[in-house]
Protein backbone atom coordinates (compact mmCIF):
# COMPACT_ATOMS: atom_id res chain seq x y z
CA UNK A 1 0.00 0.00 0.00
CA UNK A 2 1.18 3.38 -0.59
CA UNK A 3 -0.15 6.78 -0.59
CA UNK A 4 -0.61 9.24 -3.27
CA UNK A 5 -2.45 13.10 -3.59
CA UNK A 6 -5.99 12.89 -4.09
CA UNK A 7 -5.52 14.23 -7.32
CA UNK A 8 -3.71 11.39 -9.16
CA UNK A 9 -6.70 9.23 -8.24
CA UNK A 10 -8.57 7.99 -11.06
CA UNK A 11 -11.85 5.67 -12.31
CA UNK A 12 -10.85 2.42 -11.10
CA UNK A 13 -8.45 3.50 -8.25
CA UNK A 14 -8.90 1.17 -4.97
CA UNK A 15 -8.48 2.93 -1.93
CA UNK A 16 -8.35 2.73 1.43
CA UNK A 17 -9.83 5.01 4.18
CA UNK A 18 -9.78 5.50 7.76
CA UNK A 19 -12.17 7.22 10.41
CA UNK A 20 -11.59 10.92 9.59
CA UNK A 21 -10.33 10.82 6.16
CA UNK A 22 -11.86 12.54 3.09
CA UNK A 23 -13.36 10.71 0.58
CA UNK A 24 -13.95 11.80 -3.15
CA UNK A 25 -17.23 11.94 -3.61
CA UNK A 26 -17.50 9.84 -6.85
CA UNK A 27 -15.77 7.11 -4.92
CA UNK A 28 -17.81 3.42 -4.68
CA UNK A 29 -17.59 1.74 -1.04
CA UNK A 30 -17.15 -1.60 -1.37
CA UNK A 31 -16.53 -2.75 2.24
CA UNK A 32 -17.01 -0.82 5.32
CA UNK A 33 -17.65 -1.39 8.80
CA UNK A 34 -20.43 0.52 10.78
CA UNK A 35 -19.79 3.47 8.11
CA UNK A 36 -21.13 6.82 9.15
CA UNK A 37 -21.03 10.49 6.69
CA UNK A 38 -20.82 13.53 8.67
CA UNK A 39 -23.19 15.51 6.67
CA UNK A 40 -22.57 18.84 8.52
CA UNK A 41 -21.91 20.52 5.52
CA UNK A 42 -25.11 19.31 3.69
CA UNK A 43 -27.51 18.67 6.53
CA UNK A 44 -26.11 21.67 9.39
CA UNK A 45 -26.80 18.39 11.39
CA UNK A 46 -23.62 18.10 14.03
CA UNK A 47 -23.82 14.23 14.51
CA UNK A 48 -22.70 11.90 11.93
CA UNK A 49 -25.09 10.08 10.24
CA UNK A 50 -25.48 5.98 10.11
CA UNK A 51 -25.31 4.63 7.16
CA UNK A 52 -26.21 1.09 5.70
CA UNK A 53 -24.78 -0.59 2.45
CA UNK A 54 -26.99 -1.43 -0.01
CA UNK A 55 -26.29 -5.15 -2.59
């Protein structure tokens, strides 16, 4: 694994994040555990929000 500037990522690019990193928003999750989007920025809401993966 190595890491690289968000802007050399392209289509097809597999990442990997941690709690507190940014992701691009055109980026597909394809495993995650107990993932949660702080929406602050969308919502104003100052929790983060639950989310659940769909198949």
């Amino acid at each position: 694994m190595r890491r690289i500037p968000a802007a050399e990522v392209v289509p097809g690019d597999v990442i990997q994040v941690a709690a507190g990193d940014r992701v691009p928003a055109d980026a597909r999750v394809v495993e995650a555990a107990s993932p949660a989007v702080n929406e602050v920025v969308l919502t104003g809401e100052s929790r983060s929000a639950g989310k659940r993966m769909c198949p």
